[in-house]
C-alpha atoms as a PDB file:
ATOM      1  CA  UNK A   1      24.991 -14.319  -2.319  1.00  0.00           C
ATOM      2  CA  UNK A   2      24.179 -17.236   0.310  1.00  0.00           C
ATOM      3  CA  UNK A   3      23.522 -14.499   2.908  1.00  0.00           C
ATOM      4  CA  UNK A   4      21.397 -12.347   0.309  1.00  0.00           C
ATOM      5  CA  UNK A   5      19.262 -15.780  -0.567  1.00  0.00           C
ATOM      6  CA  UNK A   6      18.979 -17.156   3.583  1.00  0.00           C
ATOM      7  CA  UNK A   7      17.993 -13.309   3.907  1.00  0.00           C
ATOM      8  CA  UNK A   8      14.792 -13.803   1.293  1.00  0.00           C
ATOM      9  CA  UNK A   9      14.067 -17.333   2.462  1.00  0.00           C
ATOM     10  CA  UNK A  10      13.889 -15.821   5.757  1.00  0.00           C
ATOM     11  CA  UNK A  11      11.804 -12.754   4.734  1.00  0.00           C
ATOM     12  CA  UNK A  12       9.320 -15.537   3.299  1.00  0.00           C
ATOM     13  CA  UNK A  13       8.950 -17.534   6.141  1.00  0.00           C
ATOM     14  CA  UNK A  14       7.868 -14.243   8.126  1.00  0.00           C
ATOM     15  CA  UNK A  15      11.317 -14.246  10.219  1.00  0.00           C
ATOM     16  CA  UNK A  16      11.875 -10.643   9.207  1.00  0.00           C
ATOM     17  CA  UNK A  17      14.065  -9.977  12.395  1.00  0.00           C
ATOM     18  CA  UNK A  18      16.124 -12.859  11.307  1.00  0.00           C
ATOM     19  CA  UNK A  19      16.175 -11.629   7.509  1.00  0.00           C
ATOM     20  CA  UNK A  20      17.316  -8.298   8.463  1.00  0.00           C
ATOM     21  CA  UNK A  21      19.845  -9.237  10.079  1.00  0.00           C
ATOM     22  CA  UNK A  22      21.240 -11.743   6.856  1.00  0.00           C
ATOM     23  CA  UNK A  23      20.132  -8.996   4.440  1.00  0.00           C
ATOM     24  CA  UNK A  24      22.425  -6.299   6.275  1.00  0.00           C
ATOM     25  CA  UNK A  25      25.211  -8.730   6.580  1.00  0.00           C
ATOM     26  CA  UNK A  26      24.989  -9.423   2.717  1.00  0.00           C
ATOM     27  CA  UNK A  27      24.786  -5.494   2.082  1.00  0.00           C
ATOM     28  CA  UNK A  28      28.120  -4.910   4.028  1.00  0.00           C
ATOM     29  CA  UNK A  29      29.650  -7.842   1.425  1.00  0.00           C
ATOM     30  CA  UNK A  30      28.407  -6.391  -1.353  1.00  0.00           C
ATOM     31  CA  UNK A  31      26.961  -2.350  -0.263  1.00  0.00           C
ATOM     32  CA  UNK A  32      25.747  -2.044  -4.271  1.00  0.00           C
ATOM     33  CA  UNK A  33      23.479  -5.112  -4.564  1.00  0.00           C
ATOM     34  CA  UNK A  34      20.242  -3.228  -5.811  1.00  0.00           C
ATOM     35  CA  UNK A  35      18.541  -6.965  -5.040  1.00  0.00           C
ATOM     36  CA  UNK A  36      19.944  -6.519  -1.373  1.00  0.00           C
ATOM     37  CA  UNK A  37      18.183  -3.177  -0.946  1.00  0.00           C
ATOM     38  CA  UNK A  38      15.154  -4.083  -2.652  1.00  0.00           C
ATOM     39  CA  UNK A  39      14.929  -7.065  -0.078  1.00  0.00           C
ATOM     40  CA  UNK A  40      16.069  -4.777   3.287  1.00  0.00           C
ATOM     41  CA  UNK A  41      13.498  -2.395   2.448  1.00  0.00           C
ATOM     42  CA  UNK A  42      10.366  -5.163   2.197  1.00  0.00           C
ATOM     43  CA  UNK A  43      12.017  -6.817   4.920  1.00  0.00           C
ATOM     44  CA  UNK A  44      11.976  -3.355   7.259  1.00  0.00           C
ATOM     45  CA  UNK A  45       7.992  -2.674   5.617  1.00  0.00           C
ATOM     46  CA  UNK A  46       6.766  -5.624   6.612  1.00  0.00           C
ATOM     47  CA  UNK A  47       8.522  -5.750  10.018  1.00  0.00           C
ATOM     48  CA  UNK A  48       7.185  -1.784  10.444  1.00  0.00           C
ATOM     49  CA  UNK A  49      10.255  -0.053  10.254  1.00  0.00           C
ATOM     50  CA  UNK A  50       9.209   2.622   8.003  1.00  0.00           C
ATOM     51  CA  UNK A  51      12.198   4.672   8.147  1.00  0.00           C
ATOM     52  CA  UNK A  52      14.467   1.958   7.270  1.00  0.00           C
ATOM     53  CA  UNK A  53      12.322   0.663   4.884  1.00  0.00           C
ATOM     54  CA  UNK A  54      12.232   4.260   3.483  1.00  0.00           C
ATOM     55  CA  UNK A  55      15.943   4.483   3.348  1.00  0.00           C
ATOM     56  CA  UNK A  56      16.674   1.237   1.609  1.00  0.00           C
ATOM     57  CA  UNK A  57      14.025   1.356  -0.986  1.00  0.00           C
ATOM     58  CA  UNK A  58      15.111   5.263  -1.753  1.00  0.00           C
ATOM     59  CA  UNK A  59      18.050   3.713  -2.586  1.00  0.00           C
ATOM     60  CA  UNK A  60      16.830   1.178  -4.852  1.00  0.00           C
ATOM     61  CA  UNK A  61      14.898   3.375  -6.597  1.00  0.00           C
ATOM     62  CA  UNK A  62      17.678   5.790  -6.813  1.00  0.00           C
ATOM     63  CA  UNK A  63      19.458   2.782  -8.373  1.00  0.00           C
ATOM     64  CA  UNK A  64      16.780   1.412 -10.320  1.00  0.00           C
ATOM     65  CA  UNK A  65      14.451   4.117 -11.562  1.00  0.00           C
ATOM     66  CA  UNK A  66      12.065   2.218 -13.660  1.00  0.00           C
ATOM     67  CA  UNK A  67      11.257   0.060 -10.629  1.00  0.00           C
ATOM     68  CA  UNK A  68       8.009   1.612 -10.479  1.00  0.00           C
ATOM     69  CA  UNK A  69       6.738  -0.850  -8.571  1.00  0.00           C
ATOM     70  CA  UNK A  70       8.772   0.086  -5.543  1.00  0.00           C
ATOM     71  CA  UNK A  71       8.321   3.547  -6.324  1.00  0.00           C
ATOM     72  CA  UNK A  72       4.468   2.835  -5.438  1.00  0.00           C
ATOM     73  CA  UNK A  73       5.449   1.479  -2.262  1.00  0.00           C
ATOM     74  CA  UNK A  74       7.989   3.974  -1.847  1.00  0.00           C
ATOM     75  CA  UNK A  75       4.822   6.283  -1.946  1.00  0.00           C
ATOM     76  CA  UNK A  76       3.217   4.317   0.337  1.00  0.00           C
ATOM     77  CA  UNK A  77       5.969   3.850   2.839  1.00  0.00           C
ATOM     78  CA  UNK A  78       6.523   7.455   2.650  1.00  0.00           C
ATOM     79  CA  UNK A  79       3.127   8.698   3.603  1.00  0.00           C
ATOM     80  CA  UNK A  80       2.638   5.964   6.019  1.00  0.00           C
ATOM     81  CA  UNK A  81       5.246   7.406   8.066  1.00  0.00           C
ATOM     82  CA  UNK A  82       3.933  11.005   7.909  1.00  0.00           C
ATOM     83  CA  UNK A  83       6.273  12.291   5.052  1.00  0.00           C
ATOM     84  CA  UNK A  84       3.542  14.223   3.163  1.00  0.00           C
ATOM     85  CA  UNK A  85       6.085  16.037   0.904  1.00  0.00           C
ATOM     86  CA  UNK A  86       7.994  13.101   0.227  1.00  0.00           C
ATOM     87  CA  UNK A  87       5.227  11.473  -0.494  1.00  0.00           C
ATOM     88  CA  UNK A  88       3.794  13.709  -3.212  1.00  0.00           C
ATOM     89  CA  UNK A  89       7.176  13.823  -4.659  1.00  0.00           C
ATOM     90  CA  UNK A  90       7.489  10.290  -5.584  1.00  0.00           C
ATOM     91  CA  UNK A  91       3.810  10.166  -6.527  1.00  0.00           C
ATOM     92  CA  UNK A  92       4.748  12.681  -9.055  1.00  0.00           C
ATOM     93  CA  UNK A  93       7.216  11.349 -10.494  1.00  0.00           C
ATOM     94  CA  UNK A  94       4.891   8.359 -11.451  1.00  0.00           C
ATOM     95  CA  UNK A  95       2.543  10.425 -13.002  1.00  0.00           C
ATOM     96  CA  UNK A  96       1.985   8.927 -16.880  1.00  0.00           C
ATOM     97  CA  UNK A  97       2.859   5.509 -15.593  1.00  0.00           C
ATOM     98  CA  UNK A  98       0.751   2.501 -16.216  1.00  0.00           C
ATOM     99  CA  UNK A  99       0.363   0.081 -13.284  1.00  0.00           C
ATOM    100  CA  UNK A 100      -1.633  -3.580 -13.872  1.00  0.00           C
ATOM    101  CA  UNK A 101      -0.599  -5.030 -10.509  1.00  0.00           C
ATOM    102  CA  UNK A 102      -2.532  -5.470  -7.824  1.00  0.00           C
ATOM    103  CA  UNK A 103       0.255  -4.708  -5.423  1.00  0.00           C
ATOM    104  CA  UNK A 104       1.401  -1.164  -6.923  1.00  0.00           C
ATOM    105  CA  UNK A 105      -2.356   0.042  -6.947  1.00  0.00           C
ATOM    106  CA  UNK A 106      -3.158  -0.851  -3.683  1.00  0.00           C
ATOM    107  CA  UNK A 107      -0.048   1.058  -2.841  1.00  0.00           C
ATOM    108  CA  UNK A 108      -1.226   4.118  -4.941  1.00  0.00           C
ATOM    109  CA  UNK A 109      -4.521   4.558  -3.421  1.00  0.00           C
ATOM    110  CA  UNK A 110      -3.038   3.816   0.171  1.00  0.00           C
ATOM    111  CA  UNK A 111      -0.675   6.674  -0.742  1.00  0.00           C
ATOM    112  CA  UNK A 112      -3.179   9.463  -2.553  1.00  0.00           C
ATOM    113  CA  UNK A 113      -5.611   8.527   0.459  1.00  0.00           C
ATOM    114  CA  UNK A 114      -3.007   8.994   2.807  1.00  0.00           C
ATOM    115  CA  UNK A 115      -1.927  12.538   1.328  1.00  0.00           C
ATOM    116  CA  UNK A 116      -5.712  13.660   1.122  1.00  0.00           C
ATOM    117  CA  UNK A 117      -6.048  13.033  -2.971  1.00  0.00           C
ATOM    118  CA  UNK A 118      -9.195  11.061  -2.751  1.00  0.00           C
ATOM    119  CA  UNK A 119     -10.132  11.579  -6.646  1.00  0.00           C
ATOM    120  CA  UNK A 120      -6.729   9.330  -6.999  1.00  0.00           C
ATOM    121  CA  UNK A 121      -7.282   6.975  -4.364  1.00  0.00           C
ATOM    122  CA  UNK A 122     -10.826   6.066  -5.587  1.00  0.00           C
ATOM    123  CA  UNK A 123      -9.495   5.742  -9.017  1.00  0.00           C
ATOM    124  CA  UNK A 124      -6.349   3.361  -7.830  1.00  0.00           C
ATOM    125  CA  UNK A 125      -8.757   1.343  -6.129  1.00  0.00           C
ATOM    126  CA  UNK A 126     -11.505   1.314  -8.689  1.00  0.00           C
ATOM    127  CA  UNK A 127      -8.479  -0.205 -10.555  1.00  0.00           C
ATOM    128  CA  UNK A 128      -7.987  -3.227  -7.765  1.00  0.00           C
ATOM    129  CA  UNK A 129     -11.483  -3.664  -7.504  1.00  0.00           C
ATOM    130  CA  UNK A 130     -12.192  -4.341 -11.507  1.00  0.00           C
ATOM    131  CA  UNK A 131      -9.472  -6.633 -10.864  1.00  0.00           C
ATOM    132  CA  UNK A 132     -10.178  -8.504  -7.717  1.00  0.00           C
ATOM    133  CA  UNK A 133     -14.228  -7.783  -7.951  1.00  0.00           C
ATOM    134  CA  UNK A 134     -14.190 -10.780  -5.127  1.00  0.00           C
ATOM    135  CA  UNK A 135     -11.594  -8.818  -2.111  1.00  0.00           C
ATOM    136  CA  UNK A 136     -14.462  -7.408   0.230  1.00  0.00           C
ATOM    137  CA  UNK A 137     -11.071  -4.997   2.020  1.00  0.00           C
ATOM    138  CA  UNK A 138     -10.381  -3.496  -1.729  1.00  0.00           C
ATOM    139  CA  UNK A 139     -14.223  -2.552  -2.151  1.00  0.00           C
ATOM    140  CA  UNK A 140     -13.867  -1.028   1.737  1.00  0.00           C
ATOM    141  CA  UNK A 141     -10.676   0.555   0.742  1.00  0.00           C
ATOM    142  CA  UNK A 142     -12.294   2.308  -2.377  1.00  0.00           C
ATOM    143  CA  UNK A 143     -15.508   3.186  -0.391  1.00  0.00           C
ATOM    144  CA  UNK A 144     -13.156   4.776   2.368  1.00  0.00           C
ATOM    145  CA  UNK A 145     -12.261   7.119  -0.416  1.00  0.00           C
ATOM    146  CA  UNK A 146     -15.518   7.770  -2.085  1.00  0.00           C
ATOM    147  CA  UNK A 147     -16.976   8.566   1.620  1.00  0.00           C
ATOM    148  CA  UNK A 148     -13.993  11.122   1.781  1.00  0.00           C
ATOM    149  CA  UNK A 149     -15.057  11.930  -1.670  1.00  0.00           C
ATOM    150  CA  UNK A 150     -18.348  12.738  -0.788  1.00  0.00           C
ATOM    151  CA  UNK A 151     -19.967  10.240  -3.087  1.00  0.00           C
ATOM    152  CA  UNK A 152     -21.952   8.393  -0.003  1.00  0.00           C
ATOM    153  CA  UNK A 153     -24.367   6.754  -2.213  1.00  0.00           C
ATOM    154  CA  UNK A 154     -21.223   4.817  -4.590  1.00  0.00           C
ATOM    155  CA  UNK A 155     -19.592   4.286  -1.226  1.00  0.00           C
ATOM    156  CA  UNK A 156     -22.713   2.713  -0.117  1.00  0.00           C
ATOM    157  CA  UNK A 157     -22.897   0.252  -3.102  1.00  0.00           C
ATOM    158  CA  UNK A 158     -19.570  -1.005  -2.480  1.00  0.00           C
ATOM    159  CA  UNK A 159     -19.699  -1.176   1.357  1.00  0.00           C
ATOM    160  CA  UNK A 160     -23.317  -3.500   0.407  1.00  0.00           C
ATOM    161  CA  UNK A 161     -21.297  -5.884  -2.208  1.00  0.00           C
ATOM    162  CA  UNK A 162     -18.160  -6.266   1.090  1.00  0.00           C
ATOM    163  CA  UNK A 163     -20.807  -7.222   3.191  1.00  0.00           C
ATOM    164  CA  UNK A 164     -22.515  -9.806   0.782  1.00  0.00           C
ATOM    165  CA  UNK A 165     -18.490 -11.105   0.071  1.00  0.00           C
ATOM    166  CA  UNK A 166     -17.673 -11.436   3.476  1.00  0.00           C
ATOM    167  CA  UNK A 167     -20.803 -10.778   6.139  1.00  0.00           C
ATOM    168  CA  UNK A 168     -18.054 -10.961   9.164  1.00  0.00           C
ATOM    169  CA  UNK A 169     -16.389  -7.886   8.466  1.00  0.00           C
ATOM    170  CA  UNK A 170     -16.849  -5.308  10.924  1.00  0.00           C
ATOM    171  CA  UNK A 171     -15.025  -3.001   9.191  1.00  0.00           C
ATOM    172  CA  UNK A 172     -17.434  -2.794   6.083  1.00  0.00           C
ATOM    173  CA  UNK A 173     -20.478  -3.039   8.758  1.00  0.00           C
ATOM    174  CA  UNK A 174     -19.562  -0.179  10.797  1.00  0.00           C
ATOM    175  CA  UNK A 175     -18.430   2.175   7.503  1.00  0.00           C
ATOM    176  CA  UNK A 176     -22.385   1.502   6.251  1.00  0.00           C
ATOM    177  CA  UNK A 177     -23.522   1.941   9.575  1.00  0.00           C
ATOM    178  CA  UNK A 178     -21.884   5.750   9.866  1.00  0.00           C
ATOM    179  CA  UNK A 179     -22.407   6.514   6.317  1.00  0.00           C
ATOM    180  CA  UNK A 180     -26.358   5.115   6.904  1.00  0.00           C
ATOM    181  CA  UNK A 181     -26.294   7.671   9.576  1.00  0.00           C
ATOM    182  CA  UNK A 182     -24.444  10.534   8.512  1.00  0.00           C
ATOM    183  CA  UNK A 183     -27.106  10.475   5.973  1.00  0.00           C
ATOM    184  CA  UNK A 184     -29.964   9.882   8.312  1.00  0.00           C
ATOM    185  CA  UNK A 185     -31.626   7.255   6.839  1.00  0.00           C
ATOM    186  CA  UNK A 186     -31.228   5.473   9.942  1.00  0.00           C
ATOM    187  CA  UNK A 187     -31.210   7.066  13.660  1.00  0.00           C
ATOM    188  CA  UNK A 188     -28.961   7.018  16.127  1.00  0.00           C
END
């Protein structure tokens, strides 16, 4: 247990090389802790170890199957690393499930963008953006997928209100800029 809690005090200071390393120590001490895997599998995320990550929060999930939270990042982490099928799998398998956090449907539309389901990204990030009206990235996440979509003129509404949140993202100015463009209401 003191490994498994230096492991997550670790983790939150951002020494994830250092966490890992506690984390896998307290797995071999006790190799069932679903807490352990839950924590080696942020821990490898947010370090970018995406097969790791994938390994220990398959187990978790495995373990813990109403974790649909980490299912959703499961999703994520799967498709990140180019496991389409994967991917799809665990998506469907949250199909009916109801997510409020901001964290599981960021994941979601990450994931459903990721796989080419852009109806499903746009409607996970509609979800984070009725929530956090104020994140100028969430409204340029969920105009990414409209623009995939092919609803230009939505994705243009929400690439404006990013702008007017945060005028120094480049991001959000060069999205309007192509969509402007691809449109041609402005030239080249």
């Amino acid at each position: 247990d003191a490994l498994h809690l230096r492991g997550v005090a670790l983790y939150h200071q951002g020494k994830y090389a250092d966490a890992k390393t506690a984390l896998e120590l307290a797995l071999r001490q006790a190799p069932e802790s679903t807490a352990t895997l839950l924590w080696l599998g942020l821990t490898n995320y947010a370090s970018g170890n995406l097969e790791i990550a994938s390994q220990h929060l398959q187990r978790f999930v495995r373990a813990v199957p109403a974790a649909t939270d980490i299912k959703a990042l499961l999703a994520y982490v799967e498709a990140r690393r180019g496991s389409q099928a994967e991917a799809k799998e665990v998506l469907a398998s949250l199909r009916g499930a109801q997510f409020t956090d901001l964290q599981s449907l960021t994941a979601l539309g990450q994931a459903f963008m990721l796989v080419g389901d852009v109806e499903a990204s746009a409607k996970y990030f509609s979800a984070v953006v009725e929530q956090a009206p104020g994140s100028a990235a969430q409204r340029v996440n969920l105009a990414s997928s409209l623009i995939r979509g092919g609803k230009d003129e939505l994705a243009l509404t929400e690439l404006q209100k990013a702008i007017d949140l945060d005028p120094e993202s480049k991001q959000a100015e060069q999205m309007l800029v192509l969509t402007l463009l691809k449109q041609k209401k402005i030239e080249d």
